[in-house]
C-alpha atoms as a PDB file:
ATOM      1  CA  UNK A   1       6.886  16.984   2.731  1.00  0.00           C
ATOM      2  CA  UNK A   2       9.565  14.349   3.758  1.00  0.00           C
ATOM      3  CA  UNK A   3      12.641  14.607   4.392  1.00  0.00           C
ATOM      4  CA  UNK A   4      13.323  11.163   2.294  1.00  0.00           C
ATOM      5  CA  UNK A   5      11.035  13.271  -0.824  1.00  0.00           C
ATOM      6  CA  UNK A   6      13.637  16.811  -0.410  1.00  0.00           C
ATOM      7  CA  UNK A   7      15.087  17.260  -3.827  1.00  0.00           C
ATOM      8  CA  UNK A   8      19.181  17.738  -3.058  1.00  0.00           C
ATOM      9  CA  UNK A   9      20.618  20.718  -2.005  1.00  0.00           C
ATOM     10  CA  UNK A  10      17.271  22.182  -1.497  1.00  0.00           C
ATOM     11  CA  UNK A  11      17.019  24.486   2.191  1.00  0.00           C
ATOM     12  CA  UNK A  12      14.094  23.121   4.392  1.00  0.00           C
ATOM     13  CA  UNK A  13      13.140  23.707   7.788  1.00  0.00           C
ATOM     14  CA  UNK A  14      12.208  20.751   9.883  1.00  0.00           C
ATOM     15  CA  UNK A  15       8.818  20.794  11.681  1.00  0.00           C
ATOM     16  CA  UNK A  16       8.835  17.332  13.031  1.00  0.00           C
ATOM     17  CA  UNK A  17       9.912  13.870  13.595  1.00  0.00           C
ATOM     18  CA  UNK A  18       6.775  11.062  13.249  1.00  0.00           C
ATOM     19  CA  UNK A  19       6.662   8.686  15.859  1.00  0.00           C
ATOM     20  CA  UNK A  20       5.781   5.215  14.001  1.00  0.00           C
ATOM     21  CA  UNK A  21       5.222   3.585  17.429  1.00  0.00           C
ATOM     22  CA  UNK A  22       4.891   4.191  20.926  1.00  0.00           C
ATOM     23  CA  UNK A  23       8.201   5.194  22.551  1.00  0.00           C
ATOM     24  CA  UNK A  24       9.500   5.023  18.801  1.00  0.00           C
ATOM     25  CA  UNK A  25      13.844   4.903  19.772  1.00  0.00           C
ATOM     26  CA  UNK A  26      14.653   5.977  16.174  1.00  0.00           C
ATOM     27  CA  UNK A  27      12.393   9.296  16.277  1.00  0.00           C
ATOM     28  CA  UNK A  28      13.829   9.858  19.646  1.00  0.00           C
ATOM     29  CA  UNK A  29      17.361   9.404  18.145  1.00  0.00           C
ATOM     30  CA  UNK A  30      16.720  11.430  15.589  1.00  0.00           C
ATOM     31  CA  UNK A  31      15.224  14.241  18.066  1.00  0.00           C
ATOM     32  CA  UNK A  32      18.912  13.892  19.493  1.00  0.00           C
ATOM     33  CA  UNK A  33      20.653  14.288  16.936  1.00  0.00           C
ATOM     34  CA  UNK A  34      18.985  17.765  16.132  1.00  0.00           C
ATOM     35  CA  UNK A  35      15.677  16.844  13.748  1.00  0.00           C
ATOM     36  CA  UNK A  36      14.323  19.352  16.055  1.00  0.00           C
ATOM     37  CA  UNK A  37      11.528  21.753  14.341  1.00  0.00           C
ATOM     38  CA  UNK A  38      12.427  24.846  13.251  1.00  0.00           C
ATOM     39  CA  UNK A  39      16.640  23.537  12.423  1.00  0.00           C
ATOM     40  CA  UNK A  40      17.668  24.048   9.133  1.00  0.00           C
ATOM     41  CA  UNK A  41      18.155  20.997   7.098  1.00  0.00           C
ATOM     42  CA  UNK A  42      19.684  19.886   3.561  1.00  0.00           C
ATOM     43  CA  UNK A  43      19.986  16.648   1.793  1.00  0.00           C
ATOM     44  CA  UNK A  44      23.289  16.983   0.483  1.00  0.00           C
ATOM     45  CA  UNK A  45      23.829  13.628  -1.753  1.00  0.00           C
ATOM     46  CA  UNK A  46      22.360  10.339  -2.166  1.00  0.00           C
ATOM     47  CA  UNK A  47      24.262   7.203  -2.220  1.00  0.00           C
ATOM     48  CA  UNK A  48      24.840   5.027  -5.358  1.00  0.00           C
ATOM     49  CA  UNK A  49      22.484   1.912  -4.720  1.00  0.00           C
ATOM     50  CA  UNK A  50      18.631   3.259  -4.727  1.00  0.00           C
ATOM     51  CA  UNK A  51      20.191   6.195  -3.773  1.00  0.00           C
ATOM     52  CA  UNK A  52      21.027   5.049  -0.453  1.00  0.00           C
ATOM     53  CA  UNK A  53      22.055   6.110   1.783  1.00  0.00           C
ATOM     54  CA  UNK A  54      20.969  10.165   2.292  1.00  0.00           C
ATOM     55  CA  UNK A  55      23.882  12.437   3.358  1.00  0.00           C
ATOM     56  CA  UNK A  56      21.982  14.894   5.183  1.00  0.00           C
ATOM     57  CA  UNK A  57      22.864  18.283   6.461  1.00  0.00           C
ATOM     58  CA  UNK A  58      21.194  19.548   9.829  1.00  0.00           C
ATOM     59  CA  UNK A  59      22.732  22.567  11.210  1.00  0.00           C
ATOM     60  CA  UNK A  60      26.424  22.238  10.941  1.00  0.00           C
ATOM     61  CA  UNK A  61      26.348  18.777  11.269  1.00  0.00           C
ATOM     62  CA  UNK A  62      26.157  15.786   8.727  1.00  0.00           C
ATOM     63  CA  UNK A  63      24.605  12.661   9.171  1.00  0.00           C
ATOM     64  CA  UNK A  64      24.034   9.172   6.308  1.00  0.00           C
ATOM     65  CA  UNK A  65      20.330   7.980   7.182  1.00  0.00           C
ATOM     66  CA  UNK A  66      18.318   5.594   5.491  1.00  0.00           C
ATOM     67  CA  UNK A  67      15.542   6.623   3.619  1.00  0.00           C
ATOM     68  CA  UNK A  68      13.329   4.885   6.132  1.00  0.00           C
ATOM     69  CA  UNK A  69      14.551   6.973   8.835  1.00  0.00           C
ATOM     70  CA  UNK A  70      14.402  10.333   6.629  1.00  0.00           C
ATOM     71  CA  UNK A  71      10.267   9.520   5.958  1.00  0.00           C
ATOM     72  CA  UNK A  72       9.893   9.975   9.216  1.00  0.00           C
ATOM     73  CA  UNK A  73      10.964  13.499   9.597  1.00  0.00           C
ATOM     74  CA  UNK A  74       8.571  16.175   8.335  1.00  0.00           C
ATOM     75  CA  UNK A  75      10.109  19.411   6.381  1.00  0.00           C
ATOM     76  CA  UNK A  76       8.790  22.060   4.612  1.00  0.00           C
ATOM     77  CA  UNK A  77      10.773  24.254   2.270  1.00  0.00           C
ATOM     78  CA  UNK A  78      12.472  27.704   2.714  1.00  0.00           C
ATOM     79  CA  UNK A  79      11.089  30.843   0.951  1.00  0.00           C
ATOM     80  CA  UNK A  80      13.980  31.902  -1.312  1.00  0.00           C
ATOM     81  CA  UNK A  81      16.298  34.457  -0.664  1.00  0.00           C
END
């Protein structure tokens, strides 16, 4: 699943960031920002215009990405507590 398809305030776990083309600088970015696999992430709201921009949770940190930029990061959801 995507991170851009996550329904909000749903737990996921991210196993990876696609690259869309060599040497992609916005998967790296997001690699560096902590999109690293196995972090816990959350989409905590969506933005008021096409519900953009995402307000997204990773860790303890939160970040506003496009829905462009959360495609390219791969989740999959948590098992329930």
């Amino acid at each position: 699943m995507k991170l851009s398809e996550l329904p909000r305030r749903t737990a996921a776990t991210v196993e990876s960031v696609d690259d869309q083309v060599p040497n992609d600088t916005i998967a790296r970015r997001l690699r560096e920002l902590g999109f690293v696999a196995g972090e816990r992430v959350e989409v905590m709201a969506a933005g008021p215009i096409a519900a953009e921009p995402l307000l997204v949770q990773v860790g303890y940190t939160r970040f506003a990405l496009r829905r462009t930029e959360a495609a390219r990061v791969r989740v999959r959801l948590e098992p329930p507590a």
